[in-house]
N, C-alpha and C. Protein backbone atom coordinates (compact mmCIF):
# COMPACT_ATOMS: atom_id res chain seq x y z
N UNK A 1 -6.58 13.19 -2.92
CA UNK A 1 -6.89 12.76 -1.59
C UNK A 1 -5.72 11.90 -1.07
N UNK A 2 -5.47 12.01 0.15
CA UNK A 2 -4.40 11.12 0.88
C UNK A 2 -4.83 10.07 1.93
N UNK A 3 -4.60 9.02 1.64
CA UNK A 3 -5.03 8.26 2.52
C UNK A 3 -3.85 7.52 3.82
N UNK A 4 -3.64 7.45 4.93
CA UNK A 4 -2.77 6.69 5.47
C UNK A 4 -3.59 5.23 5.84
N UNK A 5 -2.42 4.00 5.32
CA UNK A 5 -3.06 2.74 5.43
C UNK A 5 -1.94 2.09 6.49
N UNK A 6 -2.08 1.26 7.47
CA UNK A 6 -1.03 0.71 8.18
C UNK A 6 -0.21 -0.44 7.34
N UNK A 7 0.83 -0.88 8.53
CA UNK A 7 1.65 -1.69 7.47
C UNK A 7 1.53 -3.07 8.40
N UNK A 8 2.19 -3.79 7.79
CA UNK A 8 1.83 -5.37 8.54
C UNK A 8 1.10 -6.15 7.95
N UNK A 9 0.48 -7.16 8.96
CA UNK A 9 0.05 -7.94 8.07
C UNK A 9 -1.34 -7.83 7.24
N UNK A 10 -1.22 -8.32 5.90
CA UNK A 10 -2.09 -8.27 5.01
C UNK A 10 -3.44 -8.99 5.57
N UNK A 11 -3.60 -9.97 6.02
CA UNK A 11 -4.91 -10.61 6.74
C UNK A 11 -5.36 -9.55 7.45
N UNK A 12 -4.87 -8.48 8.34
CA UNK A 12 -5.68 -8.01 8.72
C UNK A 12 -5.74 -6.51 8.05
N UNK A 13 -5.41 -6.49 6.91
CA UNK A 13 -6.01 -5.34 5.79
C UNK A 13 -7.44 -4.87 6.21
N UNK A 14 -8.38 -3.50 6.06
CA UNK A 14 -9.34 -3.77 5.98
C UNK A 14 -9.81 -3.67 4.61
N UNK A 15 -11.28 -4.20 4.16
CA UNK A 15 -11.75 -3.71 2.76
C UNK A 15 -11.52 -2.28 2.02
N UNK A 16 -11.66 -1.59 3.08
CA UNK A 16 -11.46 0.12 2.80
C UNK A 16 -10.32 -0.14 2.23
N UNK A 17 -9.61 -0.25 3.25
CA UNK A 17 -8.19 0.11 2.88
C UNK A 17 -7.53 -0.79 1.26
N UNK A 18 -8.23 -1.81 1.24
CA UNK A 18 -8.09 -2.81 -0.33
C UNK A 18 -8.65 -1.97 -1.41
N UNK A 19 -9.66 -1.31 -1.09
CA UNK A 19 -10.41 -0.69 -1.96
C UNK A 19 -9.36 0.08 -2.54
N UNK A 20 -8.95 1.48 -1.34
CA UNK A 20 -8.26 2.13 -1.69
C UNK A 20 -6.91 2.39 -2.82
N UNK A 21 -6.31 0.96 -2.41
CA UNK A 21 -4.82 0.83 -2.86
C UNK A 21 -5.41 0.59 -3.92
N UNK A 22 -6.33 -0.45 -4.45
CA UNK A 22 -6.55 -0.78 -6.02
C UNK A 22 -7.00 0.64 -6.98
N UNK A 23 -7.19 1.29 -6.53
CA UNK A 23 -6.88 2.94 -7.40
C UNK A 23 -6.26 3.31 -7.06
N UNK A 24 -5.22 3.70 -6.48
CA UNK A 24 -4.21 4.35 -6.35
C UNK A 24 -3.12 4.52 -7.73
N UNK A 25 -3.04 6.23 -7.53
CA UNK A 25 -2.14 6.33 -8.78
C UNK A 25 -0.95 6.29 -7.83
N UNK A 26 -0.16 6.88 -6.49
CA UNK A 26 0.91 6.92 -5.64
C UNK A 26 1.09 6.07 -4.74
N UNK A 27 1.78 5.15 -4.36
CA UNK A 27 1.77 4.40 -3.04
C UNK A 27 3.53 5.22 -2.71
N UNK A 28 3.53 5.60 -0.95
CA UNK A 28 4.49 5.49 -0.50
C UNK A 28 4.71 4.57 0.56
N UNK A 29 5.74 3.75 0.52
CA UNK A 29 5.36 3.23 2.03
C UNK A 29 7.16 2.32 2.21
N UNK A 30 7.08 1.92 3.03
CA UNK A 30 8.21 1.45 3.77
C UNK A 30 8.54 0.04 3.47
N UNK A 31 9.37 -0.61 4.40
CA UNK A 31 10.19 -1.55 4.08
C UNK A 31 9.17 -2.72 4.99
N UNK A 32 7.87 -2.10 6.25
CA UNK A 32 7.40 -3.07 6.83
C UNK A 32 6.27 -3.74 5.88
N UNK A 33 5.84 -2.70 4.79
CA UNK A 33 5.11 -3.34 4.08
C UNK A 33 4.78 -4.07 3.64
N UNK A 34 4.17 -5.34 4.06
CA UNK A 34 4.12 -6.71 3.36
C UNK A 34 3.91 -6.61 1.72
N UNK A 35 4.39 -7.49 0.87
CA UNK A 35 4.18 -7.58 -0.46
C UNK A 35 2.99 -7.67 -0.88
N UNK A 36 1.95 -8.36 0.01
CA UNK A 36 0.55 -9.19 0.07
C UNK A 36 -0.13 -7.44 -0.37
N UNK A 37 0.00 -6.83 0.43
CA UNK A 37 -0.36 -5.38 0.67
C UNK A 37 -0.49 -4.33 -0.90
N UNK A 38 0.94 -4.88 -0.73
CA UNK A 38 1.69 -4.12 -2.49
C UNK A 38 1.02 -4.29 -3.60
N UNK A 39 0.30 -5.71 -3.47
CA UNK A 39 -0.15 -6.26 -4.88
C UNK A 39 -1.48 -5.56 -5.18
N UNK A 40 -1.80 -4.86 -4.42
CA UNK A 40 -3.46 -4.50 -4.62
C UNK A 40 -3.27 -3.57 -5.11
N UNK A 41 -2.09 -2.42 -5.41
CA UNK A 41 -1.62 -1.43 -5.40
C UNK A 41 -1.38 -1.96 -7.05
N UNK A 42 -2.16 -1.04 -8.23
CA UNK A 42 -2.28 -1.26 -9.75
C UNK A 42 -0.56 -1.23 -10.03
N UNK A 43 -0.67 -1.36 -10.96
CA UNK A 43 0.97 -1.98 -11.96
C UNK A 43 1.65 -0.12 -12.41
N UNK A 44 0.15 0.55 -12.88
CA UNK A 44 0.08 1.44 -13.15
C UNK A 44 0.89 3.04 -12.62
N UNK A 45 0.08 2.25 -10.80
CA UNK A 45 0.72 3.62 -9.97
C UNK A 45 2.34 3.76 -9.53
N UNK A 46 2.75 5.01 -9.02
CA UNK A 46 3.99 5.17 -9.24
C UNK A 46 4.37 4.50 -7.91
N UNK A 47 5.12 3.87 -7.37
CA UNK A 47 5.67 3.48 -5.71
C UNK A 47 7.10 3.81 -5.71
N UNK A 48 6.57 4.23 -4.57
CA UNK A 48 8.04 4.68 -3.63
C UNK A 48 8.57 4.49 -2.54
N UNK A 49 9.78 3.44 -2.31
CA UNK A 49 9.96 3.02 -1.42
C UNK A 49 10.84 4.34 0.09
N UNK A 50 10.26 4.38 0.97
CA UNK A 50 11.06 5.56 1.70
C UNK A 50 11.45 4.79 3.20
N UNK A 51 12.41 5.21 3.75
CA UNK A 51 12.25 4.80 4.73
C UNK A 51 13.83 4.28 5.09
N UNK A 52 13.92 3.64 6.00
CA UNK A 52 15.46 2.99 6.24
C UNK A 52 15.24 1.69 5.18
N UNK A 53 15.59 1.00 4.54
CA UNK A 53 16.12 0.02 4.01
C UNK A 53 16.56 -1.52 3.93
């Protein structure tokens, strides 16, 4: 399943979307991504940063 989650700020994350990332085996996402965001995202799954830099 693919989920798209926005980027910004982590306060306004929703639960879904927290839910989500904490199973996640793939995260892709960009450079706006707050870190806050990242961390929910297991140690486990693979990330990939894409995007401009």
């Amino acid at each position: 399943m693919v989920y798209l989650i926005g980027a910004g700020d982590a306060g306004l994350l929703t639960v879904k979307a927290q839910e989500i990332l904490k199973v996640a085996e793939i995260v892709i996402y960009d450079r706006l991504a707050a870190e806050k965001i990242l961390n929910y995202v297991p140690s486990t799954a693979g990330r990939f940063l894409i995007g401009k830099c």
